[in-house]
Protein backbone atom coordinates (compact mmCIF):
# COMPACT_ATOMS: atom_id res chain seq x y z
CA UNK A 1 72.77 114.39 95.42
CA UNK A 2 71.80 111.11 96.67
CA UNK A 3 74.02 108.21 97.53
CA UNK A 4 73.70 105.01 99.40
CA UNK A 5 76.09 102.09 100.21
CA UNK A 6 76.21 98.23 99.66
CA UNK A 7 77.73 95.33 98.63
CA UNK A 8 78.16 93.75 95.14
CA UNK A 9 76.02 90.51 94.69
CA UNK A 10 76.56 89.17 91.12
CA UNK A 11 76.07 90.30 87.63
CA UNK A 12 73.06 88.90 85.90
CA UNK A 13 70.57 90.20 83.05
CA UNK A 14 67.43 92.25 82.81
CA UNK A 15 64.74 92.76 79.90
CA UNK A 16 63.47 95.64 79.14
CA UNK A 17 59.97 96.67 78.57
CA UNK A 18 60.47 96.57 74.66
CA UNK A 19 62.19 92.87 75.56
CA UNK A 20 66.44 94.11 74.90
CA UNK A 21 68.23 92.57 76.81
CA UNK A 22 70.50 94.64 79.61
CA UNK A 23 73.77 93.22 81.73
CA UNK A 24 73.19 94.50 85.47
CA UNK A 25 75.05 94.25 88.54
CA UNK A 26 73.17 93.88 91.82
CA UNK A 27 73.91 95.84 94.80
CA UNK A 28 72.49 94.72 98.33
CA UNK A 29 71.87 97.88 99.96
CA UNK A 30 71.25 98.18 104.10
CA UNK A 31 69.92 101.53 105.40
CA UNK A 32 72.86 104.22 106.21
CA UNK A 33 71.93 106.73 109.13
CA UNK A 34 73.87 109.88 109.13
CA UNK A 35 76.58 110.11 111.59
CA UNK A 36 78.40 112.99 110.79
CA UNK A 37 77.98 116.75 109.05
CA UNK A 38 81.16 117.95 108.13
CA UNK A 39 81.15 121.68 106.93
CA UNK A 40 83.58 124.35 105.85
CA UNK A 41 83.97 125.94 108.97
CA UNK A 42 84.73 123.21 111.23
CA UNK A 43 86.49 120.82 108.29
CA UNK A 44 87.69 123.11 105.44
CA UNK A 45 85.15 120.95 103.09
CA UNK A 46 81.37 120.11 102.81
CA UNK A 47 80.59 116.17 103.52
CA UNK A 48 77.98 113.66 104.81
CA UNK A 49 79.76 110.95 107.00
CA UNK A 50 77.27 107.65 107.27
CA UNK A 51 77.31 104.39 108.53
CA UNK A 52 76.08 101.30 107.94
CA UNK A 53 75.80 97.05 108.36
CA UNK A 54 74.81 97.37 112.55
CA UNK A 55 77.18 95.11 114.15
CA UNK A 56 76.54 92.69 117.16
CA UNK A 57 80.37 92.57 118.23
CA UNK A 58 82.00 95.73 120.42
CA UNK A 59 83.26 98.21 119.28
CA UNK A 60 86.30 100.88 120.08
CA UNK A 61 85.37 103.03 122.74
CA UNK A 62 86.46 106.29 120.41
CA UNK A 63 83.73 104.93 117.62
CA UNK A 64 81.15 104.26 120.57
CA UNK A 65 81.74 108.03 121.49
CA UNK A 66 81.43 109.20 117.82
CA UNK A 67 77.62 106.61 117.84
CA UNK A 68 76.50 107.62 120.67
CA UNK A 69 72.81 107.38 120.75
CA UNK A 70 73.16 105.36 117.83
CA UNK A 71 73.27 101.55 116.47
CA UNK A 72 76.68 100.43 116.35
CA UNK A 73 77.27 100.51 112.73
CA UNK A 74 80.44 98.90 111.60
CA UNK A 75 81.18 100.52 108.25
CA UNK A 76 81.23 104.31 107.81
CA UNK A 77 82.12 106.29 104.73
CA UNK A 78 82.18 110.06 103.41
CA UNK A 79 80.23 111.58 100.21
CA UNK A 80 81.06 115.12 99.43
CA UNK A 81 78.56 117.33 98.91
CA UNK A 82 77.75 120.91 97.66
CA UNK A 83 77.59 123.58 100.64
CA UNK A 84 73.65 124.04 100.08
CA UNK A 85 72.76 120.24 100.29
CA UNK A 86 74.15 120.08 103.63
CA UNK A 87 70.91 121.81 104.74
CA UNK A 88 68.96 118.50 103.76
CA UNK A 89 70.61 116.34 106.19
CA UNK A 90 70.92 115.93 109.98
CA UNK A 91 72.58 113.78 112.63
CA UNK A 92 70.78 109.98 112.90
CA UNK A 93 68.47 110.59 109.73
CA UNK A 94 68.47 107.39 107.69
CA UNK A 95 69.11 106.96 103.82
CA UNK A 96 67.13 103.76 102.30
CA UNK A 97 67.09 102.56 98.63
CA UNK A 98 63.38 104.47 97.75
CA UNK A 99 65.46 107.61 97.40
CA UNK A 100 66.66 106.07 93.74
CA UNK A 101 64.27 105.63 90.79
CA UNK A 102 64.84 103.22 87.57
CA UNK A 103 66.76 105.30 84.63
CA UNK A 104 68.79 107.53 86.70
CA UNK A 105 72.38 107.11 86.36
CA UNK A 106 75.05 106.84 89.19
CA UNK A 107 78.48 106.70 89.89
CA UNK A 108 80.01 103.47 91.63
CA UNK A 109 82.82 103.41 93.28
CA UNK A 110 84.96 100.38 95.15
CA UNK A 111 87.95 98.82 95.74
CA UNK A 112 88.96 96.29 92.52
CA UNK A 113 90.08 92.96 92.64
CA UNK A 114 93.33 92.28 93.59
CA UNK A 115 95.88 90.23 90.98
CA UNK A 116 99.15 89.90 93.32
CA UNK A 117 102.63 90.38 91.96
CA UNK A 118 102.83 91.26 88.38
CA UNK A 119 105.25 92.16 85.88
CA UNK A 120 105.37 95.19 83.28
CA UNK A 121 103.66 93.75 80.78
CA UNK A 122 100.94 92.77 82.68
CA UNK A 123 100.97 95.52 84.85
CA UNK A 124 101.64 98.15 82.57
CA UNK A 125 101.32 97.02 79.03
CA UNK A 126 104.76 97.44 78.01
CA UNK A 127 105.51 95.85 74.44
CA UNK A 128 108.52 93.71 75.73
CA UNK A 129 111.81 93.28 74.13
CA UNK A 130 112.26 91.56 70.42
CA UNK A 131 113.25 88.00 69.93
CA UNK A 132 116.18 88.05 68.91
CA UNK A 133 119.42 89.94 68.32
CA UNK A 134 120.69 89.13 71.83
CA UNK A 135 117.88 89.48 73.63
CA UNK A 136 117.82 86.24 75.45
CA UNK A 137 115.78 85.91 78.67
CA UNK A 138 114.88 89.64 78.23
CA UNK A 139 111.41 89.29 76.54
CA UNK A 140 109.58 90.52 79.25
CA UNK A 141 111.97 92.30 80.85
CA UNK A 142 111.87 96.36 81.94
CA UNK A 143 114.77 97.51 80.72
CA UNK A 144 116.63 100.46 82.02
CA UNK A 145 115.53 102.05 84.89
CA UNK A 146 117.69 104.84 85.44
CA UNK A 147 117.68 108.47 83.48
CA UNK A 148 119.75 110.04 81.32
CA UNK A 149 122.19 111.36 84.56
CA UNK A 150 122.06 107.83 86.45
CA UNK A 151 120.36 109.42 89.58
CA UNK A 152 118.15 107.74 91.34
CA UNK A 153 115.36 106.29 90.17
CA UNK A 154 112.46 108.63 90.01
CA UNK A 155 108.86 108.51 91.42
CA UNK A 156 106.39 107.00 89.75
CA UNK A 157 108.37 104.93 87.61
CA UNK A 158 106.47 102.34 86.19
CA UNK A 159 107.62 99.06 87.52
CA UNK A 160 106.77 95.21 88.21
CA UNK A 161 104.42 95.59 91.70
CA UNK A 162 101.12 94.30 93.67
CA UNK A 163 98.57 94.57 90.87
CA UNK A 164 94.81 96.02 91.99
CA UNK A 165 93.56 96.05 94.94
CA UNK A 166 92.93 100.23 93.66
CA UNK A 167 90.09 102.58 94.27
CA UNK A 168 87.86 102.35 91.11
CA UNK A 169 84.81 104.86 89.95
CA UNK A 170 82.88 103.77 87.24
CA UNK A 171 80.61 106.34 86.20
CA UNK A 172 77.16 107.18 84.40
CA UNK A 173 75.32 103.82 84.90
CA UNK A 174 71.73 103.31 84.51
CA UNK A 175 69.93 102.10 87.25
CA UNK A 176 67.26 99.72 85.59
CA UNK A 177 65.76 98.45 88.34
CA UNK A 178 65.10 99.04 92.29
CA UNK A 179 63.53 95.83 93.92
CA UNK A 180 62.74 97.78 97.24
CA UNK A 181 61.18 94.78 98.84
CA UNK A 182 64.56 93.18 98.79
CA UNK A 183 66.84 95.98 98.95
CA UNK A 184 68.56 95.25 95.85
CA UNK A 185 69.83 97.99 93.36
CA UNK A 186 69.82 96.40 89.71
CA UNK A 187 72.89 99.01 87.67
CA UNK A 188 73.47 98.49 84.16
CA UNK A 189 77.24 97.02 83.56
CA UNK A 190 80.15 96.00 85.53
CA UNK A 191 81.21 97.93 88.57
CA UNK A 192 84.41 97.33 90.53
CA UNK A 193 85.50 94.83 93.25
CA UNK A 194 84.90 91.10 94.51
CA UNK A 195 82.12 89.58 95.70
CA UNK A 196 80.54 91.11 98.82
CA UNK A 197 82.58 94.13 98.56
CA UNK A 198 81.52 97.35 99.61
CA UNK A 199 80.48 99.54 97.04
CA UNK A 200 79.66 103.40 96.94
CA UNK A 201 76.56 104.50 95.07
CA UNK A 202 76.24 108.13 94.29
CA UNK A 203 74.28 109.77 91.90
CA UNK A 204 75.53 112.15 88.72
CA UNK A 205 75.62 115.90 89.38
């Protein structure tokens, strides 16, 4: 498997060779080094910790100890692996974008935007109440939230609440283009998150 991170430029548009016209996303990509093998043994599951975007400012003496003979590298992030690819890998090696190749597809993952408070009908997609027939005020209202026994209200209920702001995998995009000279990762369609957010670029086992 091969994976990378970055952070989400803009969404633009690429032609192919036969001149159709593709929506991409760009993803600024920085070299990752390898900080971390995790294992069964030690961990209870196979992963490859990395790091990335080397930071001028100080960092916490624990992370310093956990870089040592490395760049302080201010982001760091897990992909899990199979048990075999593990072997592939070692502590320090660095991951740039000329692992990737045009038509492969990926999986993205990131954190979406956030949309504050928001009500059921936003949130949710709950129909709402009718117009009339004393429902007054109570369009967009929940409605009961209790069961059938009046206990408490129970977990998960779906409710008016901070909207976003979730961990979001989009998966099988097409990379259509990998501008190596400027780092920049050209995936067909949308992928989660804001501007400059960090994304998490895996490929499709």
């Amino acid at each position: 498997m091969k994976f990378i991170l970055g952070k989400k430029i803009k969404m633009t548009q690429k032609f192919k060779a036969d001149g159709e016209v593709v929506p991409v996303t760009l993803i600024k990509t920085e070299d990752c080094f390898v900080t971390q093998l995790k294992n069964d043994e030690s961990d209870n599951y196979n992963a490859i910790q990395v790091g990335t975007s080397v930071s001028k400012k100080e960092i916490s003496r624990p992370q310093k100890g956990h870089l040592k003979d490395m760049p302080n590298l201010k982001t760091i992030r897990e992909f899990r692996i199979n048990g075999n690819e593990i072997l592939n890998f070692k502590r320090s090696d660095k991951i740039d974008l000329n692992i990737f190749l045009p038509g492969e597809k990926v999986d993205v993952i990131g954190i979406s935007k956030g949309a504050g408070f928001a009500g059921v009908v936003k949130r949710h997609h709950f129909h709402g109440h009718p117009a009339s027939h004393g429902h007054k005020d109570q369009l967009r209202m929940p409605g009961s939230i209790g069961d059938k026994r009046q206990g408490p209200v129970s977990k998960g209920k779906r409710m008016a609440g901070r909207m976003g702001c979730d961990r979001v995998t989009v998966k099988n995009l097409e990379i259509i283009e990998v501008d190596k000279e400027n780092n920049i990762l050209a995936v067909k369609g949308a992928v989660p998150g804001k501007k400059d957010g960090l994304l998490l670029v895996k490929t499709v086992r």
